[in-house]
C-alpha atoms as a PDB file:
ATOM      1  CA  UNK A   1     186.081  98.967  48.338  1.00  0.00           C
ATOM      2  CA  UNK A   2     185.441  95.498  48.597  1.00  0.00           C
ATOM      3  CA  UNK A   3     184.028  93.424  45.677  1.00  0.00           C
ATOM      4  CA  UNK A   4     183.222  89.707  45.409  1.00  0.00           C
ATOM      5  CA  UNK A   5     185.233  87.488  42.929  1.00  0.00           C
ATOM      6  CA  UNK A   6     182.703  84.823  41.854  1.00  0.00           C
ATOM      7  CA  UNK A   7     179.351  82.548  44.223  1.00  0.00           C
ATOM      8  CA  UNK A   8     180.616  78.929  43.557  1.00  0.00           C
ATOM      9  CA  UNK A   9     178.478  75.903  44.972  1.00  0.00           C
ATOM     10  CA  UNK A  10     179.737  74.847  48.021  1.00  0.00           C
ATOM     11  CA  UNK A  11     180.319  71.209  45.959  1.00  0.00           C
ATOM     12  CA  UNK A  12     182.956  73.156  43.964  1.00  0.00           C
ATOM     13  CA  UNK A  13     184.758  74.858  47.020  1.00  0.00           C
ATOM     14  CA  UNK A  14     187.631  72.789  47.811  1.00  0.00           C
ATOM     15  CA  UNK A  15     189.117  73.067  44.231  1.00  0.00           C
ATOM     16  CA  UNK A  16     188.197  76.747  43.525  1.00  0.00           C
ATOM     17  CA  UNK A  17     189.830  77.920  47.024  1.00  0.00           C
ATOM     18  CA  UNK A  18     192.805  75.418  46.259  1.00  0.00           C
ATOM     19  CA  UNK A  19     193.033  77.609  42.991  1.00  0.00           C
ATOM     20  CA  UNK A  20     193.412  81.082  44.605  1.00  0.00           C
ATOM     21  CA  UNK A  21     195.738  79.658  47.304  1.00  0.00           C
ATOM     22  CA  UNK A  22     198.224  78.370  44.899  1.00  0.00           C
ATOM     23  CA  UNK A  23     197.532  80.702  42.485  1.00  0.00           C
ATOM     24  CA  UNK A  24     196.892  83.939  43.901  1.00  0.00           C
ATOM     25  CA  UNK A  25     198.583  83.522  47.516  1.00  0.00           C
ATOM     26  CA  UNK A  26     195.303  83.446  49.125  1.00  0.00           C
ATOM     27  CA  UNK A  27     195.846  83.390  53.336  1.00  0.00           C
ATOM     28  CA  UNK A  28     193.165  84.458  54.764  1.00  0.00           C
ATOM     29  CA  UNK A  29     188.936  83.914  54.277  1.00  0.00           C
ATOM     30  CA  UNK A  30     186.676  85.569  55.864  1.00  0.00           C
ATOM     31  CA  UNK A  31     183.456  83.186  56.403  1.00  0.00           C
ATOM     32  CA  UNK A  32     180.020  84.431  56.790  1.00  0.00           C
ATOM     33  CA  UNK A  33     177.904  82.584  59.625  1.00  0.00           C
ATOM     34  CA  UNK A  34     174.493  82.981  59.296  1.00  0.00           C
ATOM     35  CA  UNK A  35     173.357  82.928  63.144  1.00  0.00           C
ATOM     36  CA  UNK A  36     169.724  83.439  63.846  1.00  0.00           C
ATOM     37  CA  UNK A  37     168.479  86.814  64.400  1.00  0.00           C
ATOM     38  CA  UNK A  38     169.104  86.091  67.980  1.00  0.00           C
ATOM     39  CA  UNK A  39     172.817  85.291  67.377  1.00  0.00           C
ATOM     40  CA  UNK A  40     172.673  81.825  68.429  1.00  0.00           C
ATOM     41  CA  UNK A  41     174.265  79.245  65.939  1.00  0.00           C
ATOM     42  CA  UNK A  42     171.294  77.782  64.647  1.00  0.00           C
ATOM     43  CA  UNK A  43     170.722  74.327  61.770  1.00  0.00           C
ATOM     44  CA  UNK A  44     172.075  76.160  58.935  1.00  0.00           C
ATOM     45  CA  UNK A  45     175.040  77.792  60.644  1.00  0.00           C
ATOM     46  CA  UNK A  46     176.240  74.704  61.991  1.00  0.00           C
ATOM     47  CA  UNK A  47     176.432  73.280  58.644  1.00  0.00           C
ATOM     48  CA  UNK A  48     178.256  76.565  57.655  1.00  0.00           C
ATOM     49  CA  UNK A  49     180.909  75.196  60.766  1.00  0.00           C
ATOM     50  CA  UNK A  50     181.318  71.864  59.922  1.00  0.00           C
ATOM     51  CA  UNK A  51     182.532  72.890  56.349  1.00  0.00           C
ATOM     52  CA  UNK A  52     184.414  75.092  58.142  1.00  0.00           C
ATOM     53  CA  UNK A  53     186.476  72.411  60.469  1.00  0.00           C
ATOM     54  CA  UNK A  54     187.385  70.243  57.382  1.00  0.00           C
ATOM     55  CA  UNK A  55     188.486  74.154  54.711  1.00  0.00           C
ATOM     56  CA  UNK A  56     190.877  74.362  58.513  1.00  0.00           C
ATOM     57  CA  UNK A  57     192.273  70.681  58.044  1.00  0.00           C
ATOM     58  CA  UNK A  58     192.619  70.730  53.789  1.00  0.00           C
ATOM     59  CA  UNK A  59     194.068  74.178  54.036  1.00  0.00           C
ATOM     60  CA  UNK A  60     196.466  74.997  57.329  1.00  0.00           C
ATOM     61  CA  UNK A  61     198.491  77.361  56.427  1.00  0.00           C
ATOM     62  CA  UNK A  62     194.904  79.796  55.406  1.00  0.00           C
ATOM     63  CA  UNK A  63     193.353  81.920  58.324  1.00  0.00           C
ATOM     64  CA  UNK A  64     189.973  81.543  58.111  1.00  0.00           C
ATOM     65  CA  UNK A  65     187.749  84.560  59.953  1.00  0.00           C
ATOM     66  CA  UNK A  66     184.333  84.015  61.003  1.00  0.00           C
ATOM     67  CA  UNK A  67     182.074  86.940  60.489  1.00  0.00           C
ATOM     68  CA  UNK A  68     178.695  87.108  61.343  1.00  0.00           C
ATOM     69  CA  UNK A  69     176.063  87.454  58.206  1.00  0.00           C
ATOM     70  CA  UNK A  70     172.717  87.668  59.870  1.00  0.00           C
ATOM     71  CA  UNK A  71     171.940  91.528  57.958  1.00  0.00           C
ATOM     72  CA  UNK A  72     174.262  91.344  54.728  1.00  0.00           C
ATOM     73  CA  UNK A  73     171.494  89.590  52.551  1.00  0.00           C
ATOM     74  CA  UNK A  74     168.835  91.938  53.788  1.00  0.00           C
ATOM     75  CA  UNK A  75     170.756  94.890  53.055  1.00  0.00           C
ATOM     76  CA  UNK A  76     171.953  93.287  49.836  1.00  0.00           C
ATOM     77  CA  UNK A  77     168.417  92.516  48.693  1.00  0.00           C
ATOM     78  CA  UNK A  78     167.317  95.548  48.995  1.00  0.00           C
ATOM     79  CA  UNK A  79     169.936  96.491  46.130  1.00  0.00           C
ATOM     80  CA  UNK A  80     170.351  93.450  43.824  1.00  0.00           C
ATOM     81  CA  UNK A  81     167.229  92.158  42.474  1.00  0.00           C
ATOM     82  CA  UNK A  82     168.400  88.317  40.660  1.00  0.00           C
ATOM     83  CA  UNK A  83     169.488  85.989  43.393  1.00  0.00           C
ATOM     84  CA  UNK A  84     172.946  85.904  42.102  1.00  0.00           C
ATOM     85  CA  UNK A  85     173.163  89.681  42.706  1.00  0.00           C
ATOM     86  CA  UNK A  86     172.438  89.062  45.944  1.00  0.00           C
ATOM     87  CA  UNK A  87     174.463  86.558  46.686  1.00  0.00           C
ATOM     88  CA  UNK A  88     177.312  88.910  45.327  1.00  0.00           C
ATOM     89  CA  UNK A  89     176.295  92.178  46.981  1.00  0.00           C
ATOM     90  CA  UNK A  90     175.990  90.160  50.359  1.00  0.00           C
ATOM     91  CA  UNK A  91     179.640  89.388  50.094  1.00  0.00           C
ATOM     92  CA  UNK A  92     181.104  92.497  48.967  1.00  0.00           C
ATOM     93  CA  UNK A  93     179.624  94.217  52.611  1.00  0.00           C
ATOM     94  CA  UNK A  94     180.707  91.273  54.167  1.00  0.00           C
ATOM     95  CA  UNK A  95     183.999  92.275  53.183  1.00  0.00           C
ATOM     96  CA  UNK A  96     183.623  95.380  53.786  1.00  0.00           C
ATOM     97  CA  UNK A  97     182.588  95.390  56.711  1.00  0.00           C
ATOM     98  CA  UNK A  98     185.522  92.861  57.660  1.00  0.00           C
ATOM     99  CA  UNK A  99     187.849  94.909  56.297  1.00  0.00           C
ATOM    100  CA  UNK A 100     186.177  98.515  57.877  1.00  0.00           C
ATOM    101  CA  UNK A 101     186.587  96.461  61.838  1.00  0.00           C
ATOM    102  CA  UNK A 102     190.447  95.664  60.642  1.00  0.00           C
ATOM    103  CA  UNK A 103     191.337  99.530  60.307  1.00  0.00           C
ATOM    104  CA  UNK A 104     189.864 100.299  63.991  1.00  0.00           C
ATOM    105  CA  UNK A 105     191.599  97.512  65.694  1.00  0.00           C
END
């Protein structure tokens, strides 16, 4: 079962994923995109890219795997009721879902 480890500000990302790399042996992060409910890349998910490109160039030896997010909050809403919550319950299926699509490859 998947579970999230903490919601940092994107301001604070750099350091905190430098953190679990060298301390934890992070290699791979899984990155939700939030595409529009048509699936195009829309304003907010090319932001989401961008700060993608430059986590690729900082940390090269870290696979970074772009998942789509478009229903995680929703279904996460539904469950979690502070914003926070959210936040954390939208990761965890994330995750989960990530990690479900590994097994059936």
């Amino acid at each position: 079962m998947a579970s999230p480890l903490d919601v940092i500000p994107s301001g604070d990302l750099s350091g905190y994923l430098r953190g679990l790399v060298d301390e934890q042996g992070v290699c791979e992060v899984v990155v939700g995109v939030p595409r529009t409910l048509g699936g195009e890349v829309g304003f907010q998910a090319r932001k989401v890219l961008s700060r993608l490109d430059a986590l690729k160039t900082e940390f090269p030896g870290v696979r970074f795997v772009k998942w789509d997010e478009r229903f995680t909050t929703r279904l996460a809403a539904s469950r979690g009721r502070r914003k926070g919550r959210v936040d954390h319950l939208a990761a965890a299926r994330m995750l989960q879902e990530y990690l479900e699509a590994r097994e059936n490859l």
